[in-house]
N, C-alpha and C. Protein backbone atom coordinates (compact mmCIF):
# COMPACT_ATOMS: atom_id res chain seq x y z
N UNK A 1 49.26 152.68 198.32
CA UNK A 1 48.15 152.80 197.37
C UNK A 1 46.98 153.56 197.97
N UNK A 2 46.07 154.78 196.99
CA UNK A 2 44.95 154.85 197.72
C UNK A 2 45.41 156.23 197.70
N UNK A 3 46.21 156.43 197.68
CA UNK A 3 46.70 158.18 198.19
C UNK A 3 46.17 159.34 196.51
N UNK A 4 46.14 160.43 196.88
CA UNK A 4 45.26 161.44 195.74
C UNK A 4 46.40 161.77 194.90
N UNK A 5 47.23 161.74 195.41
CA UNK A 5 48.65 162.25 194.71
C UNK A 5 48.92 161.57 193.78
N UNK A 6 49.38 162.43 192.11
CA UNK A 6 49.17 161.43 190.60
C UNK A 6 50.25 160.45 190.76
N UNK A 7 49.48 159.29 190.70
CA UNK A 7 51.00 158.32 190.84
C UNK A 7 50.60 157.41 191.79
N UNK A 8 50.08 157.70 192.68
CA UNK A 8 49.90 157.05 193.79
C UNK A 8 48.93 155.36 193.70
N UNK A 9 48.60 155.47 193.15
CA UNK A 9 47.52 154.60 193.06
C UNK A 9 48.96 153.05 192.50
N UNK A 10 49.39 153.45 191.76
CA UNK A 10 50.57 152.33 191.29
C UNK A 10 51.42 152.37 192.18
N UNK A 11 51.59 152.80 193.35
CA UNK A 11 52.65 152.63 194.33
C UNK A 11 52.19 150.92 194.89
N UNK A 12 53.68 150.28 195.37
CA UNK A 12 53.46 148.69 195.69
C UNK A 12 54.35 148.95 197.10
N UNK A 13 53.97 149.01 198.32
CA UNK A 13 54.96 148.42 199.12
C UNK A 13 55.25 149.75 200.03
N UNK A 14 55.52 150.08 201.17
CA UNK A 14 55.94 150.90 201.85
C UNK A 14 56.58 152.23 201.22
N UNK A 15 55.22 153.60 202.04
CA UNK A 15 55.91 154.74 201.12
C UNK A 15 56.97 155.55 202.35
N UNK A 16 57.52 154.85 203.16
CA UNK A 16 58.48 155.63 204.20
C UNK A 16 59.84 154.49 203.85
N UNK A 17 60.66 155.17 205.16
CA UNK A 17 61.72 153.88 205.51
C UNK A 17 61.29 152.49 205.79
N UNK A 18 62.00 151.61 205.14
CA UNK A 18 61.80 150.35 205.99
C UNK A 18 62.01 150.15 207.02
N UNK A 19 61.20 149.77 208.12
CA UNK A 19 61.30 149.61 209.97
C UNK A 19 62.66 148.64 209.73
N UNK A 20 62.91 147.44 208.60
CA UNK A 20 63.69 146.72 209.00
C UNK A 20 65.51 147.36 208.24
N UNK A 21 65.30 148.27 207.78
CA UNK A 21 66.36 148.63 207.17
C UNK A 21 66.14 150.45 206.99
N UNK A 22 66.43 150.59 208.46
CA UNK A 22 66.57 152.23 208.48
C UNK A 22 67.68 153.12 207.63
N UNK A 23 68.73 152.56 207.36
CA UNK A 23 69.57 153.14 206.65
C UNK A 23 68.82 152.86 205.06
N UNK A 24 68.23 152.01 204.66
CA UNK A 24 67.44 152.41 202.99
C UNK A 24 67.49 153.55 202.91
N UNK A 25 67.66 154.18 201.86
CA UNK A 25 67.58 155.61 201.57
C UNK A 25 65.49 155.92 200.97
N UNK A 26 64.63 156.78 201.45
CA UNK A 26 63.97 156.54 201.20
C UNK A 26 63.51 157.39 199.15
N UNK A 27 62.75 156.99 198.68
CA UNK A 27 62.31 157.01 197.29
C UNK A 27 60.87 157.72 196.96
N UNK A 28 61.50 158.75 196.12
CA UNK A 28 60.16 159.53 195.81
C UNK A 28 59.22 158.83 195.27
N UNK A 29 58.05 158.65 195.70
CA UNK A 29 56.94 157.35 194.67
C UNK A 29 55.83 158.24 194.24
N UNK A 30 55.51 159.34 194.25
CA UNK A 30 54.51 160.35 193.46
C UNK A 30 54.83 161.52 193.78
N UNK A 31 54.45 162.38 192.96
CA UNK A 31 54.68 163.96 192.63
C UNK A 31 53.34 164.36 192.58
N UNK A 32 53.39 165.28 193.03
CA UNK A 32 52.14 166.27 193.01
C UNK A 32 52.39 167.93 192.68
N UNK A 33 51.70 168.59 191.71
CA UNK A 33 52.10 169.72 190.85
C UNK A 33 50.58 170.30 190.68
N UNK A 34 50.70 171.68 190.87
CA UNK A 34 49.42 172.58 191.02
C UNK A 34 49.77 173.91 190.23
N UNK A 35 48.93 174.16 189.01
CA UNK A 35 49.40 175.37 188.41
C UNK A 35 47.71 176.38 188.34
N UNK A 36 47.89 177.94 187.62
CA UNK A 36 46.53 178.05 187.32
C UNK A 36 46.09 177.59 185.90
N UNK A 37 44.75 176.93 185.64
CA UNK A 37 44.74 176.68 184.23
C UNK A 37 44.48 177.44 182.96
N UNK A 38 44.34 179.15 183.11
CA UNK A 38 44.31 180.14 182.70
C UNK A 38 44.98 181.31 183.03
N UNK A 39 45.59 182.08 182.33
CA UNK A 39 45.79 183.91 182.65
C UNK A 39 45.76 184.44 181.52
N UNK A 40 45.56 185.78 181.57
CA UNK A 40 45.49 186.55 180.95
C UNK A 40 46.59 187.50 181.04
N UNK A 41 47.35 187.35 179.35
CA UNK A 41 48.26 188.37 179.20
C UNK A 41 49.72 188.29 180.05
N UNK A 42 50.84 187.92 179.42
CA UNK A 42 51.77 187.27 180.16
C UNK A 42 52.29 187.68 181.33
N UNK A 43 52.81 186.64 182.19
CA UNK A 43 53.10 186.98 183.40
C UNK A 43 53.79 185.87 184.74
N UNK A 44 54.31 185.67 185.24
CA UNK A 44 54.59 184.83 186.30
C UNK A 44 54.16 184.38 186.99
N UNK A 45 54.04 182.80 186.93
CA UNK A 45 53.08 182.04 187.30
C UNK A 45 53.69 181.22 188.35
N UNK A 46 52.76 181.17 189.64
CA UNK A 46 52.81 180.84 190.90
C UNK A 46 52.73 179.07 190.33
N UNK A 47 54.02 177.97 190.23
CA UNK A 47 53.29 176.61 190.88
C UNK A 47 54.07 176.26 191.53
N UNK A 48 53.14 175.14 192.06
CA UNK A 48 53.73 174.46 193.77
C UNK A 48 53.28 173.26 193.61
N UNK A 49 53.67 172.58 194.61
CA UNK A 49 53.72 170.74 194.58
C UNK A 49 54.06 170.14 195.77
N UNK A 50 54.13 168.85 195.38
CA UNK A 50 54.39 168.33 197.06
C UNK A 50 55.19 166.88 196.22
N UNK A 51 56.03 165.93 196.99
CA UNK A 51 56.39 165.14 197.05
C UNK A 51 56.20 164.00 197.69
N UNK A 52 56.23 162.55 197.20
CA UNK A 52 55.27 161.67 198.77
C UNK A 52 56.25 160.64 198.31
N UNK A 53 56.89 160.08 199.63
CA UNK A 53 56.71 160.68 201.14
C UNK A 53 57.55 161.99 201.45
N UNK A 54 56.65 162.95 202.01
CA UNK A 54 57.39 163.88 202.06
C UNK A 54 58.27 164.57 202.84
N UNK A 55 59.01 164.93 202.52
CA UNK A 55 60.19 165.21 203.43
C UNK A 55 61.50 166.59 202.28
N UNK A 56 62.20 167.08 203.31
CA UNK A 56 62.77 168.04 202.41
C UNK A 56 64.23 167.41 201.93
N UNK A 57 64.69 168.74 201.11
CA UNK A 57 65.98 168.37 200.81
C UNK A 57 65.41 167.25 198.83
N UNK A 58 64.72 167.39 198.47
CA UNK A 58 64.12 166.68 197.08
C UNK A 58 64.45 167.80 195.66
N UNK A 59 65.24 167.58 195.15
CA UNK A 59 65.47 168.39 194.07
C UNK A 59 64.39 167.80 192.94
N UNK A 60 63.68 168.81 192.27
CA UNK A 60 62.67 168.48 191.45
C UNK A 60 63.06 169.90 190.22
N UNK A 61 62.73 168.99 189.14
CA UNK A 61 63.11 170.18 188.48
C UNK A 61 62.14 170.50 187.22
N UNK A 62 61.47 171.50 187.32
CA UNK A 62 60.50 172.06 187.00
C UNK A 62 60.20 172.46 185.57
N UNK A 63 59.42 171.97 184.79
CA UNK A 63 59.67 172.97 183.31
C UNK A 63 58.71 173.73 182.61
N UNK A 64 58.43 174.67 181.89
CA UNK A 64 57.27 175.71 181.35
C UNK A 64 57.81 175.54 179.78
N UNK A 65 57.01 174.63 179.64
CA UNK A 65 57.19 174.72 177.74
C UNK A 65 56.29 175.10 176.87
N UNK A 66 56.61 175.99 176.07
CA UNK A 66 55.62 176.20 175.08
C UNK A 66 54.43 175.25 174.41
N UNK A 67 53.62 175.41 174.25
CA UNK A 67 53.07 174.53 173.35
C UNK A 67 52.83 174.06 171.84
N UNK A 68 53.33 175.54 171.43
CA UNK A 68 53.71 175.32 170.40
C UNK A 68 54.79 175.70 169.13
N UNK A 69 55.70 176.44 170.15
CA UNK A 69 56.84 176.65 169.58
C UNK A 69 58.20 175.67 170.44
N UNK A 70 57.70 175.14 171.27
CA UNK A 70 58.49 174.09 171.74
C UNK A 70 59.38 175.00 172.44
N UNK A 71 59.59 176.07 172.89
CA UNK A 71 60.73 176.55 173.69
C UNK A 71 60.38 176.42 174.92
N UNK A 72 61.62 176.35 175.86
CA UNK A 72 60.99 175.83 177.21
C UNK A 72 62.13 176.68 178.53
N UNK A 73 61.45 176.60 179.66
CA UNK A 73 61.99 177.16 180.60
C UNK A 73 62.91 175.96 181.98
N UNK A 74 63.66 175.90 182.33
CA UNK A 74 63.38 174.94 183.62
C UNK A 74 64.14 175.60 184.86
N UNK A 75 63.45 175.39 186.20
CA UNK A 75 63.83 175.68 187.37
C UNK A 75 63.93 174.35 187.97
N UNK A 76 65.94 174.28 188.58
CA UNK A 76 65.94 173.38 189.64
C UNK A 76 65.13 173.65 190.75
N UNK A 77 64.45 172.69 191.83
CA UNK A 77 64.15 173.58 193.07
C UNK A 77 64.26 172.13 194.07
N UNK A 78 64.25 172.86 195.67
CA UNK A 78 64.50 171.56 196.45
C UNK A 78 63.09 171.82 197.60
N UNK A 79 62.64 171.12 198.19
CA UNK A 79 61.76 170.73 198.80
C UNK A 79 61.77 171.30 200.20
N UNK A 80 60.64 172.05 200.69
CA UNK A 80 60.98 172.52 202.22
C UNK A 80 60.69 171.03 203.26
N UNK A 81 60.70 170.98 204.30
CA UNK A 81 60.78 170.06 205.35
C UNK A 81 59.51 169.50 204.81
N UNK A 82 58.49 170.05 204.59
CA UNK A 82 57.01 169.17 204.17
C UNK A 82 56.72 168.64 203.16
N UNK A 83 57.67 168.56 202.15
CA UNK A 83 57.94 167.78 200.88
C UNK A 83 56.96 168.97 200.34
N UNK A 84 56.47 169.92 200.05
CA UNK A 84 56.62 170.95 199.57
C UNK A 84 57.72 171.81 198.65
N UNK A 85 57.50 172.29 197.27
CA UNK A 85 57.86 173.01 196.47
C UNK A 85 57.09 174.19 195.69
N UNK A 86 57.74 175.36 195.44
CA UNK A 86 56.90 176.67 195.16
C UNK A 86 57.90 177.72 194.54
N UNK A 87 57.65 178.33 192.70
CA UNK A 87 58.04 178.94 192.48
C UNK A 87 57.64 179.90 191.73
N UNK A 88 57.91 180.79 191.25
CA UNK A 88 57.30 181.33 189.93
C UNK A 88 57.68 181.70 188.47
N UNK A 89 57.08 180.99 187.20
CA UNK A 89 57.62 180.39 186.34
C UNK A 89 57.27 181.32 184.98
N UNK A 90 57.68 181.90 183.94
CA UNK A 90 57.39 183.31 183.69
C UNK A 90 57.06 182.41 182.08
N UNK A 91 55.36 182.45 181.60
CA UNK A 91 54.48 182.10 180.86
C UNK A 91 54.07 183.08 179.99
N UNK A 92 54.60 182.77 178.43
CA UNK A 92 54.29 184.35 177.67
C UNK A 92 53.35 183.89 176.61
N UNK A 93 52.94 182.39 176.90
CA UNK A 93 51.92 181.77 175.81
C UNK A 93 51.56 180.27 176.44
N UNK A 94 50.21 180.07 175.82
CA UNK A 94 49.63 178.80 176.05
C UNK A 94 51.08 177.35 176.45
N UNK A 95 51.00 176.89 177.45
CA UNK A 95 51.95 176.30 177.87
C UNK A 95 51.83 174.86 178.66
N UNK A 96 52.74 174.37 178.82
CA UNK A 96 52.80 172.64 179.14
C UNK A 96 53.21 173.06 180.66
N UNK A 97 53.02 172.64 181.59
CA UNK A 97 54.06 172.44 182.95
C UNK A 97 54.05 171.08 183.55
N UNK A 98 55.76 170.55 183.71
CA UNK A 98 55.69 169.13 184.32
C UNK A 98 56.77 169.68 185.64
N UNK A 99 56.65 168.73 186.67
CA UNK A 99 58.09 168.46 187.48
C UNK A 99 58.63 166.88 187.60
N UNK A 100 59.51 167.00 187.44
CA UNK A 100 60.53 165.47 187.71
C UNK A 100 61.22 165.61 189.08
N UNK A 101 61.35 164.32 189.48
CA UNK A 101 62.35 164.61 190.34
C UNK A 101 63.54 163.95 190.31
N UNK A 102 64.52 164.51 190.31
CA UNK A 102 65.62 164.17 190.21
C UNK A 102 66.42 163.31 190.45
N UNK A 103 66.22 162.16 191.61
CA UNK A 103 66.48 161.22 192.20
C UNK A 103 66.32 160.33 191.54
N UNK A 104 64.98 160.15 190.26
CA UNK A 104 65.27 159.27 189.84
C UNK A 104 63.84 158.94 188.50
N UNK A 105 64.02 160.21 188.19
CA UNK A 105 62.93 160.42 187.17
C UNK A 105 61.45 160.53 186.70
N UNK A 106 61.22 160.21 188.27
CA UNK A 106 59.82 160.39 188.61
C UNK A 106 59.32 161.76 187.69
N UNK A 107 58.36 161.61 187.43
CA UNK A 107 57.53 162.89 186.43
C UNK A 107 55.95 162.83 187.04
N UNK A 108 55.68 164.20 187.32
CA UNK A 108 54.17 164.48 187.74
C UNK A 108 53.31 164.84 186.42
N UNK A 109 51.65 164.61 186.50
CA UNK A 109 51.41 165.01 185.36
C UNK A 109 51.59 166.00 184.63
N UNK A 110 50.94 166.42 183.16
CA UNK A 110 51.28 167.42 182.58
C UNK A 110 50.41 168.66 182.71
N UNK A 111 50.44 169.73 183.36
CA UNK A 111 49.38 170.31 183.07
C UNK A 111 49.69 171.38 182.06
N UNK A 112 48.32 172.37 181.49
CA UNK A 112 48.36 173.05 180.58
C UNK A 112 47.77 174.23 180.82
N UNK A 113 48.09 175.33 180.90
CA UNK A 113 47.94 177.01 181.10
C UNK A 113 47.70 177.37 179.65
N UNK A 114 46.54 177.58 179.63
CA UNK A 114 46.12 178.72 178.34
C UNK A 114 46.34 180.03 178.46
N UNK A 115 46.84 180.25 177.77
CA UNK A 115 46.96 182.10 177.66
C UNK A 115 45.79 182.56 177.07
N UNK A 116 45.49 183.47 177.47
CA UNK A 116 44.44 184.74 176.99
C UNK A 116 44.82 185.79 177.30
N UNK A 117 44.91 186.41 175.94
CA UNK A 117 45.43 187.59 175.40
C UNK A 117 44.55 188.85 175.96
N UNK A 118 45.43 190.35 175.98
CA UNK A 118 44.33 191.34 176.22
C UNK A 118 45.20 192.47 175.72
N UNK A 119 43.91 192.99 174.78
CA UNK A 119 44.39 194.34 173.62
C UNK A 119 43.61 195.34 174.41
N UNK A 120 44.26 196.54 174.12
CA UNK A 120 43.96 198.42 174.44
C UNK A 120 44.47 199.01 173.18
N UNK A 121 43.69 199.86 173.14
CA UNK A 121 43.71 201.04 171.91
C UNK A 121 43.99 202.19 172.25
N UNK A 122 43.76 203.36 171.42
CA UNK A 122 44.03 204.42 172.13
C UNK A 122 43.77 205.00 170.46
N UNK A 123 43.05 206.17 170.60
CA UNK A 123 42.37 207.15 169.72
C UNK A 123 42.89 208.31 169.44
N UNK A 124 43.47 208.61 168.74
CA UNK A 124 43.77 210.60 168.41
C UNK A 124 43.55 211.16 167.18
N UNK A 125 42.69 212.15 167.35
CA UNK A 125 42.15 212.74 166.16
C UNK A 125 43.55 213.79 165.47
N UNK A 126 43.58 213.80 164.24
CA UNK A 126 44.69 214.36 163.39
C UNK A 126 44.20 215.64 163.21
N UNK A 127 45.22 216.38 162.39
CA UNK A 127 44.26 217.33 161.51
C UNK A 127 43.68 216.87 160.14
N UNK A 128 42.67 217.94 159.74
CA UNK A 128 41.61 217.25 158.91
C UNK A 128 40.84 215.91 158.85
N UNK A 129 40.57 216.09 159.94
CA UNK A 129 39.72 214.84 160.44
C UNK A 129 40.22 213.63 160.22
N UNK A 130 41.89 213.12 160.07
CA UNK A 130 42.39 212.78 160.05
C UNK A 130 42.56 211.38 161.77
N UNK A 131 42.41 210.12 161.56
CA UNK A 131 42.68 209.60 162.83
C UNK A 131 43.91 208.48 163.04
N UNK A 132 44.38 208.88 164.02
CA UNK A 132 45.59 207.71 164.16
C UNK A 132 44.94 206.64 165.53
N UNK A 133 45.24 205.07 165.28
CA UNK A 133 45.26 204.25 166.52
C UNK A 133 45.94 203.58 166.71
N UNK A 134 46.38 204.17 168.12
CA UNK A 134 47.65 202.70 168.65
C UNK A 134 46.97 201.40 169.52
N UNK A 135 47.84 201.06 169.42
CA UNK A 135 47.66 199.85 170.19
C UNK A 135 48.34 198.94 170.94
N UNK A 136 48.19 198.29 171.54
CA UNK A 136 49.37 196.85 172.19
C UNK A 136 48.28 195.53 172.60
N UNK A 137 48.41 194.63 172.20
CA UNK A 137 48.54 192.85 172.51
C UNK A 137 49.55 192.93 173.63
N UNK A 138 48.65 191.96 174.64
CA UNK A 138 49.64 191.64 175.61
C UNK A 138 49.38 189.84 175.89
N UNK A 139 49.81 189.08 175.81
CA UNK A 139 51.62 189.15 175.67
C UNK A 139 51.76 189.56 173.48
N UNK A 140 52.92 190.09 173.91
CA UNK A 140 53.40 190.54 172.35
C UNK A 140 53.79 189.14 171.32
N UNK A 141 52.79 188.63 170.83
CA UNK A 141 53.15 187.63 169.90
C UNK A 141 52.43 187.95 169.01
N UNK A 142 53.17 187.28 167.64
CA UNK A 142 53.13 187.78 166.65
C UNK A 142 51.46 187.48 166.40
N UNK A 143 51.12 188.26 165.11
CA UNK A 143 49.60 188.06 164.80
C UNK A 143 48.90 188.74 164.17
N UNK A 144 47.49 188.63 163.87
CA UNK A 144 46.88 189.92 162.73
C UNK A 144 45.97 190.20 163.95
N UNK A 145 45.77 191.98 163.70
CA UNK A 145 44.69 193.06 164.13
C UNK A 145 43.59 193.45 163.43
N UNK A 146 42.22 193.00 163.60
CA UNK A 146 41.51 193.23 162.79
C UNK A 146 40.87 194.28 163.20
N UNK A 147 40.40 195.63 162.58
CA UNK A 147 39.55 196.92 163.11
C UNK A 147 38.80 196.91 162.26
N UNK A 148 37.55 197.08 163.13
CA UNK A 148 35.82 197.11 162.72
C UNK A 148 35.09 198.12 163.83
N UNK A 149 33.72 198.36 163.45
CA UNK A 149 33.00 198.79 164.59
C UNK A 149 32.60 197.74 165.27
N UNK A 150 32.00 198.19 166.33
CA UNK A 150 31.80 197.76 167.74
C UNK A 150 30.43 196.24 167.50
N UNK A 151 29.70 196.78 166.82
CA UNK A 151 28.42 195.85 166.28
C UNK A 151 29.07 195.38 164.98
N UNK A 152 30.15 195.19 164.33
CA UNK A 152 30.17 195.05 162.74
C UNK A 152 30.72 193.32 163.04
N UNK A 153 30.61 192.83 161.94
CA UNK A 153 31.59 191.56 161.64
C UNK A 153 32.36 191.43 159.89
N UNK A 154 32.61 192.27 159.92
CA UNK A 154 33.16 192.71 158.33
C UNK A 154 34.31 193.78 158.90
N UNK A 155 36.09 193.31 158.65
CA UNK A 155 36.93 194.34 159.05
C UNK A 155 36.94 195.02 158.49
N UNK A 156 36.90 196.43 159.08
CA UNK A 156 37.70 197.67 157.91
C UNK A 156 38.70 198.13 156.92
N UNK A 157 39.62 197.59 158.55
CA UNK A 157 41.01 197.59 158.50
C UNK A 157 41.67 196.26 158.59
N UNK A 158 42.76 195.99 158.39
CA UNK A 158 44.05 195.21 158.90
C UNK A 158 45.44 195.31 159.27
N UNK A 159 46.15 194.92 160.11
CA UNK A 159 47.37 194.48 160.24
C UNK A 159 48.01 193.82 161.15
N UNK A 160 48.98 193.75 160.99
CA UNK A 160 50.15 192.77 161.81
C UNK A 160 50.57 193.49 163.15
N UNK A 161 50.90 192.54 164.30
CA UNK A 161 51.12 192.88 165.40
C UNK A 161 52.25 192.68 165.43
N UNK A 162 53.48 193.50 165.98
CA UNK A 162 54.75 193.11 166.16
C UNK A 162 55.08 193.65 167.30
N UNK A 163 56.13 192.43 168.29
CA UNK A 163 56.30 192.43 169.25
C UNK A 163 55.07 193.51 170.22
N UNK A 164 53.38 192.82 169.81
CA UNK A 164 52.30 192.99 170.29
C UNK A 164 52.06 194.39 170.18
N UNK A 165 52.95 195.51 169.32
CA UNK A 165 52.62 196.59 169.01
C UNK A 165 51.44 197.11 167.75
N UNK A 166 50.83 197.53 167.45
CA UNK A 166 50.43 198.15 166.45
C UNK A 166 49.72 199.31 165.91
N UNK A 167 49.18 199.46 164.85
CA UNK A 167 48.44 201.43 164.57
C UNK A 167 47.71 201.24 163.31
N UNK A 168 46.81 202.22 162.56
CA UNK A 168 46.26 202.12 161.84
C UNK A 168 45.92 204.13 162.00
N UNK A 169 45.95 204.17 160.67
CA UNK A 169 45.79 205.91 159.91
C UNK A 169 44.92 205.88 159.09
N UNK A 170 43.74 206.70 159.52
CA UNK A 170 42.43 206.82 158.36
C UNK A 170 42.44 208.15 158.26
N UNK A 171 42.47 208.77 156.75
CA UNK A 171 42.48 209.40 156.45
C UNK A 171 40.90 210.47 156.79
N UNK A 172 39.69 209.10 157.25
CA UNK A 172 38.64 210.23 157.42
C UNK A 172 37.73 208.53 158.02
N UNK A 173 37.33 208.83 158.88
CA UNK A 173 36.90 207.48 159.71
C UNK A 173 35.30 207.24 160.46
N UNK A 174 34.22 207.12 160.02
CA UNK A 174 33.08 207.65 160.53
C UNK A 174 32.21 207.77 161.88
N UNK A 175 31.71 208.74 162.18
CA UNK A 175 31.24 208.58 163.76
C UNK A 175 31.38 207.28 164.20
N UNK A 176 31.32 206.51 165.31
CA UNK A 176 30.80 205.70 165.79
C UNK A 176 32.03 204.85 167.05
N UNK A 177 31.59 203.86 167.28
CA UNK A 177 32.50 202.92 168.07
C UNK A 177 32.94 202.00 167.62
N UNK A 178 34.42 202.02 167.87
CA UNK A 178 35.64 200.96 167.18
C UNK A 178 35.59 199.74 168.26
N UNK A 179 36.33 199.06 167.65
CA UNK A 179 37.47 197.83 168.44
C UNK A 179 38.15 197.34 167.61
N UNK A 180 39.03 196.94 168.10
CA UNK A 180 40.59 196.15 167.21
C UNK A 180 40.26 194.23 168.04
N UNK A 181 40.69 193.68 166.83
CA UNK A 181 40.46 192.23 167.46
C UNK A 181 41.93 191.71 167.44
N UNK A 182 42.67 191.02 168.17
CA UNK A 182 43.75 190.36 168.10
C UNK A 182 43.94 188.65 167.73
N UNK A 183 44.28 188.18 166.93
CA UNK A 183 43.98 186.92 166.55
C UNK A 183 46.09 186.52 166.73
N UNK A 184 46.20 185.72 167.29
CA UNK A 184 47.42 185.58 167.72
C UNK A 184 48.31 184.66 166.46
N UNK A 185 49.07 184.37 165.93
CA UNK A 185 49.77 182.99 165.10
C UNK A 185 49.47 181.70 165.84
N UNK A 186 49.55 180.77 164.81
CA UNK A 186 49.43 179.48 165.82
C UNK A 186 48.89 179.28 166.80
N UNK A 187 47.58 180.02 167.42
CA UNK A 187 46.89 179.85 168.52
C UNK A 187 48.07 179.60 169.43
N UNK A 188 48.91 180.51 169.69
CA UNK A 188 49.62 180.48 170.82
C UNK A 188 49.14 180.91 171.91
N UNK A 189 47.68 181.72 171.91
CA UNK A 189 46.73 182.60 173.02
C UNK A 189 45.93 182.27 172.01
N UNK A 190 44.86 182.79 172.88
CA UNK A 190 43.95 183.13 172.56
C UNK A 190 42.97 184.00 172.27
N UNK A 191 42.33 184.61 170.94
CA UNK A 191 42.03 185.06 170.37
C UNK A 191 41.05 186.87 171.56
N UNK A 192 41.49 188.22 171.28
CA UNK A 192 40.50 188.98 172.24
C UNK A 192 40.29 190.39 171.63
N UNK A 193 39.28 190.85 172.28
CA UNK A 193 38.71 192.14 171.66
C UNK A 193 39.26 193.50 172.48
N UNK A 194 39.38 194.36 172.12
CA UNK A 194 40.04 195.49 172.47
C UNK A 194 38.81 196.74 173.14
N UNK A 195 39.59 197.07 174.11
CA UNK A 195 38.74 198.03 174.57
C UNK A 195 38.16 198.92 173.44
N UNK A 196 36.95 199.86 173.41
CA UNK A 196 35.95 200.67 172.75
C UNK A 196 36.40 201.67 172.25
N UNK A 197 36.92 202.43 171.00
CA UNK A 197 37.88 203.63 170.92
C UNK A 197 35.92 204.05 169.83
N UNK A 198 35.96 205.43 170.78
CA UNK A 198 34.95 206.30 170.03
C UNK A 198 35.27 206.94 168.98
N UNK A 199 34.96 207.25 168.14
CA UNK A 199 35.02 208.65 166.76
C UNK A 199 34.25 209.26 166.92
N UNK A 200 34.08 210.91 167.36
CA UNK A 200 33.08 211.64 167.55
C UNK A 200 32.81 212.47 166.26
């Protein structure tokens, strides 16, 4: 008892071998799990943990679940000599991460990685003053694009992001400075503004 590690505090009774029964096999009694609690724009995510008492050879098995489409990832992994574990777990939206360990169901807490999204544009003037804009959402989930100017809060434009792609064609578009806003489905990320596309 007393130890920082989640779990620990409800431990009763010796966290090693018993002095009087060395052959006991010894028992994972807390997990410990470290993720980041933010990124931006999907990508592979570094977590690591420890096991107590620690020691190697601990299969723990790791999971990255959505939060709200419920799909999920899992990595077996086993423990270096320091009851240490470390992998990287590939996060394409706001997400859950637990580890268990295998021995015997132990579960560390839950933590939660928000995604935050990040949009780029890109500007090309047509003929007859004609303008096309592309775009990409990263990570690519589904969602609406809203285009306004830079100071406005009233969209111009609209549309749908697919597989985080999208564009918009104005036939005649007035001086000034754009942005595209990305609003994701289901708050699977979170909501972001797009770099500055000028109209000269």
């Amino acid at each position: 008892p007393g130890g920082s590690t989640f779990g620990a505090d409800f431990v009763v009774g010796a966290c090693g071998a018993d002095p009087l029964d060395p052959d006991e096999p010894v028992v994972t009694t807390a997990l410990g799990i470290d993720a980041p609690s933010s990124l931006v724009g999907a990508a592979d995510v570094a977590v690591t943990g420890t096991v107590s008492p620690p020691r190697g050879g601990v299969e723990v098995d790791l999971t990255v679940r959505a939060a709200r489409s419920g799909s999920s990832v899992t990595s077996r992994l086993v423990t270096a000599d320091d009851g240490s574990y470390s992998t990287l777990m590939p996060v394409k939206e706001s997400s859950l991460v637990r580890a268990v360990a295998v021995e015997n169901g132990l579960g560390s807490e839950t933590l939660t990685v928000t995604m935050k999204s990040r949009v780029r544009i890109k500007v090309k003037r047509l003929r007859h003053k004609a303008v096309r804009i592309t775009g990409r959402a990263d990570p690519g989930l589904p969602g609406r694009i809203l285009w306004l100017r830079s100071n406005g809060v009233v969209p111009i434009a609209r549309t749908s992001a697919r597989g985080g792609r999208f564009h918009f064609r104005f036939k005649r578009l007035r001086k000034g400075r754009y942005q595209a806003v990305f609003i994701p489905s289901d708050a699977r990320a979170e909501r972001a503004t797009s770099n500055t596309g000028v109209i000269k």
